[in-house]
Structure formats: C-alpha cells, structure tokens
N, C-alpha and C. Protein backbone atom coordinates (compact mmCIF):
# COMPACT_ATOMS: atom_id res chain seq x y z
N UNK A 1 -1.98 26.44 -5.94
CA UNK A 1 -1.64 25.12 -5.45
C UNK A 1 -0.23 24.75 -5.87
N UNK A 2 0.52 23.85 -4.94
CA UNK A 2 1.49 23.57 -5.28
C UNK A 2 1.31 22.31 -6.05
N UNK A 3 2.61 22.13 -6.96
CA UNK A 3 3.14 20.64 -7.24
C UNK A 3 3.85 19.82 -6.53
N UNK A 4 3.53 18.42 -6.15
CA UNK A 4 4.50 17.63 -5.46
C UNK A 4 5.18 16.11 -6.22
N UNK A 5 5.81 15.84 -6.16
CA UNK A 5 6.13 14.31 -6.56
C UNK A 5 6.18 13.41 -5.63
N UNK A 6 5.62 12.48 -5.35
CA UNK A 6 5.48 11.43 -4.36
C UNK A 6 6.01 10.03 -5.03
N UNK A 7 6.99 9.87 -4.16
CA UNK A 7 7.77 8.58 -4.34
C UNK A 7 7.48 7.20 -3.96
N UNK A 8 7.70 6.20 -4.62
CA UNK A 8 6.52 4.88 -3.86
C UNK A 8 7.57 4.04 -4.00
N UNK A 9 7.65 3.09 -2.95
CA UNK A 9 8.26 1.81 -2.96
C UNK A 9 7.35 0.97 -3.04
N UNK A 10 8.14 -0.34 -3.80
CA UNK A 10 7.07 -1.64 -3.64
C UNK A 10 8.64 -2.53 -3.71
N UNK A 11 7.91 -3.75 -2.59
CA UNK A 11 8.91 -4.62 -2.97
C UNK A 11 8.41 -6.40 -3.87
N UNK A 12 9.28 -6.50 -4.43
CA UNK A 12 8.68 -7.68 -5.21
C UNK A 12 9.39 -8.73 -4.71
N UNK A 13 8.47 -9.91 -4.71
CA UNK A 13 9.14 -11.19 -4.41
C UNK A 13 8.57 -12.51 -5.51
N UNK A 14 9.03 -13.80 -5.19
CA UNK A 14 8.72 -15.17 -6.30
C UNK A 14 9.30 -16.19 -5.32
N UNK A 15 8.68 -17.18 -5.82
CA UNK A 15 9.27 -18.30 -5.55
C UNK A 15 10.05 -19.62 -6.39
N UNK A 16 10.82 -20.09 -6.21
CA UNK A 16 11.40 -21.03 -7.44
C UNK A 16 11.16 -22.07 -6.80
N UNK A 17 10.53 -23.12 -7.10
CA UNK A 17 10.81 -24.48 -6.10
C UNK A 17 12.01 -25.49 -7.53
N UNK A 18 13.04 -25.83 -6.59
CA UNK A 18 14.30 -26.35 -6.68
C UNK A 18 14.31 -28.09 -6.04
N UNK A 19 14.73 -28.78 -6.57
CA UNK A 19 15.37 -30.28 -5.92
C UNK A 19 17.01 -30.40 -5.35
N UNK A 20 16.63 -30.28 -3.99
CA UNK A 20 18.26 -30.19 -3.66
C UNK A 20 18.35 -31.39 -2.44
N UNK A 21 19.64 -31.48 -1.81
CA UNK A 21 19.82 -32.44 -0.59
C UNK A 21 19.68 -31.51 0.64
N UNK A 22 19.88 -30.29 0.73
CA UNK A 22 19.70 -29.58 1.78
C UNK A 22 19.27 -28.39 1.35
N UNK A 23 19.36 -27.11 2.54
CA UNK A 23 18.61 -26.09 2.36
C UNK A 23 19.81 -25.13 1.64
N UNK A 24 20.92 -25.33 2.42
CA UNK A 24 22.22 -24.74 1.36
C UNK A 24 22.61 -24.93 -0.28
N UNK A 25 22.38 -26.35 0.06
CA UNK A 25 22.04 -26.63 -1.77
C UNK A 25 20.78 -26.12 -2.58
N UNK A 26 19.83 -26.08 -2.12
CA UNK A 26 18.91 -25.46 -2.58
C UNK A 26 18.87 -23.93 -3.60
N UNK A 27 19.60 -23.23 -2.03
CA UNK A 27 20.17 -21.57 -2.19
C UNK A 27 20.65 -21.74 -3.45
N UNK A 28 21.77 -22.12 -3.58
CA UNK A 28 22.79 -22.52 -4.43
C UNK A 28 21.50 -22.80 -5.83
N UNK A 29 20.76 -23.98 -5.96
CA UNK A 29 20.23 -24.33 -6.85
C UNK A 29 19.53 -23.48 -7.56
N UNK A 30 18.77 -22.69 -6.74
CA UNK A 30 17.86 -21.79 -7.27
C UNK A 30 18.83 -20.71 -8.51
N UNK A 31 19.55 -20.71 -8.16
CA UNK A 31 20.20 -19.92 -9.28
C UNK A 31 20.45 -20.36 -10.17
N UNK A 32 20.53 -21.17 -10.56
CA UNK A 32 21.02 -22.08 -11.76
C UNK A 32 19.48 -22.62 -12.31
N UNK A 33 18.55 -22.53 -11.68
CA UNK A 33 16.97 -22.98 -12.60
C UNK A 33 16.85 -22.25 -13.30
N UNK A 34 16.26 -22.84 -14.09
CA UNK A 34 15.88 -21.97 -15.20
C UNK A 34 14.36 -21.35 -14.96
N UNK A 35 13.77 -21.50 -14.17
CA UNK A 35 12.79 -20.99 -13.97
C UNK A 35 12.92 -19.20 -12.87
N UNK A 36 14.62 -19.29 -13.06
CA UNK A 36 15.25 -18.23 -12.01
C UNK A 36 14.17 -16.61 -13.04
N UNK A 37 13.34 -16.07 -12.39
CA UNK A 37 13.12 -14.71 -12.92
C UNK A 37 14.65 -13.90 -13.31
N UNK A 38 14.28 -13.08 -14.73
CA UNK A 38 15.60 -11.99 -14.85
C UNK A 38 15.57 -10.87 -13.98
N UNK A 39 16.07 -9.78 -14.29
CA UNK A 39 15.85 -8.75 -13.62
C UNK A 39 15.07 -7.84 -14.32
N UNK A 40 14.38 -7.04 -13.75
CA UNK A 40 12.90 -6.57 -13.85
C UNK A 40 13.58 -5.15 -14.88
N UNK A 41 12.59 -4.91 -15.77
CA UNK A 41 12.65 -3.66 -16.55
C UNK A 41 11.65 -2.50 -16.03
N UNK A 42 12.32 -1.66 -16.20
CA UNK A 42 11.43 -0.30 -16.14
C UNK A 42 10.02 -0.21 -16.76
N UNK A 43 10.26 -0.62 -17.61
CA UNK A 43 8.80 -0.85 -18.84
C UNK A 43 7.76 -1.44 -17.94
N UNK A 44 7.89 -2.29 -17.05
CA UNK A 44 6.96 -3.04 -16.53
C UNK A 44 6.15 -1.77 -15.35
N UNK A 45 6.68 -0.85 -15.08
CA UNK A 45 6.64 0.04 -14.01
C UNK A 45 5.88 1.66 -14.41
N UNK A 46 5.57 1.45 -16.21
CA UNK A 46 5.54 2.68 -16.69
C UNK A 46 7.21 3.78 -16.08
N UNK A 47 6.79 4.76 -15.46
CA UNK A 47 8.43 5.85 -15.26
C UNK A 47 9.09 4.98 -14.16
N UNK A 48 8.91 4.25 -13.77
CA UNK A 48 9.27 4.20 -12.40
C UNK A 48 11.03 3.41 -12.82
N UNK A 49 11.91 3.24 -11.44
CA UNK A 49 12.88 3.32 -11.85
C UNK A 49 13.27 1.84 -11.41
N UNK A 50 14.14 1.32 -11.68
CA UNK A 50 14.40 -0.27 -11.08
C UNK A 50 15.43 -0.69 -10.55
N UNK A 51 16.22 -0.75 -9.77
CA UNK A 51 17.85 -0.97 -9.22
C UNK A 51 17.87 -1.82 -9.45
N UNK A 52 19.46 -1.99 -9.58
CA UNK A 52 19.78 -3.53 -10.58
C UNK A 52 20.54 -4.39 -9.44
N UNK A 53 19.80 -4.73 -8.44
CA UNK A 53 19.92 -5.27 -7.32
C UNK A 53 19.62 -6.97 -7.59
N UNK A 54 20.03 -7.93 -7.13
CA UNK A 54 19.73 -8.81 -7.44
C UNK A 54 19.14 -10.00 -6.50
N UNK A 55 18.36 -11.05 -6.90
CA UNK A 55 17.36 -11.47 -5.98
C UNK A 55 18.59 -12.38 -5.54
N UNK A 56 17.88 -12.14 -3.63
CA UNK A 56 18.14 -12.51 -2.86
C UNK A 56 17.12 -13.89 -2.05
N UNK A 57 17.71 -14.54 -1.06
CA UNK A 57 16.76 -15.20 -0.88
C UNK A 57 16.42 -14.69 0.81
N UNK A 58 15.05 -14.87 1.08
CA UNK A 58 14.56 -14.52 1.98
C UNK A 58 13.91 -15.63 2.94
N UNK A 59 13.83 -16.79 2.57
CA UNK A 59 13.43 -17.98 2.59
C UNK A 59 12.85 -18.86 2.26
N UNK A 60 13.45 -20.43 2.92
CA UNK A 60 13.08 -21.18 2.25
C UNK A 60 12.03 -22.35 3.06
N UNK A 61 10.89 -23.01 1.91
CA UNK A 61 9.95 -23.90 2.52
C UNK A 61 10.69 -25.41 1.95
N UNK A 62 9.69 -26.27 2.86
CA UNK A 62 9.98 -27.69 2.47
C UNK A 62 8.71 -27.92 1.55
N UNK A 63 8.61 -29.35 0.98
CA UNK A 63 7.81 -29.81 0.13
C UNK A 63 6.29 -29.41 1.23
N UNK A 64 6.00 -29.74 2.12
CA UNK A 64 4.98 -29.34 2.78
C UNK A 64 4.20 -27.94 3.18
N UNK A 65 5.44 -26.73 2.64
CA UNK A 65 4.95 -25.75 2.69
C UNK A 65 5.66 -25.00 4.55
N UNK A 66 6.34 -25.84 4.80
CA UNK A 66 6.79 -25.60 6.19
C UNK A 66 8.23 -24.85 6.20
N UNK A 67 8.10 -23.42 7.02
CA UNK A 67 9.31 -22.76 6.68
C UNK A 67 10.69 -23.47 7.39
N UNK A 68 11.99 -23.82 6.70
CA UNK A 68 13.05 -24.40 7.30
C UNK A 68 14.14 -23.80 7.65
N UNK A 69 14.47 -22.44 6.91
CA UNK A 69 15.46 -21.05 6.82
C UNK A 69 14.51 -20.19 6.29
N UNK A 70 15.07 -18.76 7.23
CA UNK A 70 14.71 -17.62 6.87
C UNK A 70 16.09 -16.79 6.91
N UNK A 71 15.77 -15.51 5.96
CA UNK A 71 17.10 -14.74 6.58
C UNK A 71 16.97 -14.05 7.62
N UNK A 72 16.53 -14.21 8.28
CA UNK A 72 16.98 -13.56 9.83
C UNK A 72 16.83 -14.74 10.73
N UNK A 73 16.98 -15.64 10.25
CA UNK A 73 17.91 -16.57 11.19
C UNK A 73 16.79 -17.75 11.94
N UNK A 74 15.35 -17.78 11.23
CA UNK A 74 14.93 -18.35 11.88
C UNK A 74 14.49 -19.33 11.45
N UNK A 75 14.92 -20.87 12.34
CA UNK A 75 14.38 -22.45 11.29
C UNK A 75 14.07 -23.32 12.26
C-alpha cells in the first residue's frame, strides 16, 4: 500500500457587532473593537498550517439581522 497526505482547507469566519453611522464606518470600526479576534495560531489546528492573512470583511448586517453590504457587491 501506498502512503498519501491529504490536504484540507477550512475557512473560518466571526462576527463583531460594532456602533457606527454607516456601513463604511462600521468596516472601519470593526477594527478598532476590541472584541476584533487576533490571528489564529497553529496550536489551535494540531500540524496544520495558518497564513497570516488577515480578516477581511465579507459582510455586513443591520441591528435586525438584515444583510446591507456584501463583498460581492450585493445590498
């Protein structure tokens, strides 16, 4: 029998809820909370490896839970 190594992606996401006047301020805000997650360690993954990529936003809700921006453009 052979040996193989099989490679796995996962992608991780969070949410920060922020107080801003708009959805641009928001963007903006979320970085500056302190509730902003760091960047993820290896340790958490056992071997696995972690790029030091940094969170992006993918979109955003209103107080109601209603999406207002996404990144691909849709609000």
């Amino acid at each position: 029998m052979a040996v193989f190594t099989v490679h796995l992606n996962m992608i991780v996401s969070t949410g920060v809820t922020v107080v801003a006047d708009d959805v641009d301020a928001a963007i903006e805000a979320v970085y500056d909370s302190p509730k902003m997650p760091g960047s993820m360690s290896f340790r958490a993954f056992g071997d696995a490896s972690v790029d030091e990529s940094e969170w992006l936003p993918s979109s955003v809700s209103d107080a109601a839970g209603e999406e207002v921006w996404s990144e691909d453009g849709a609000q």
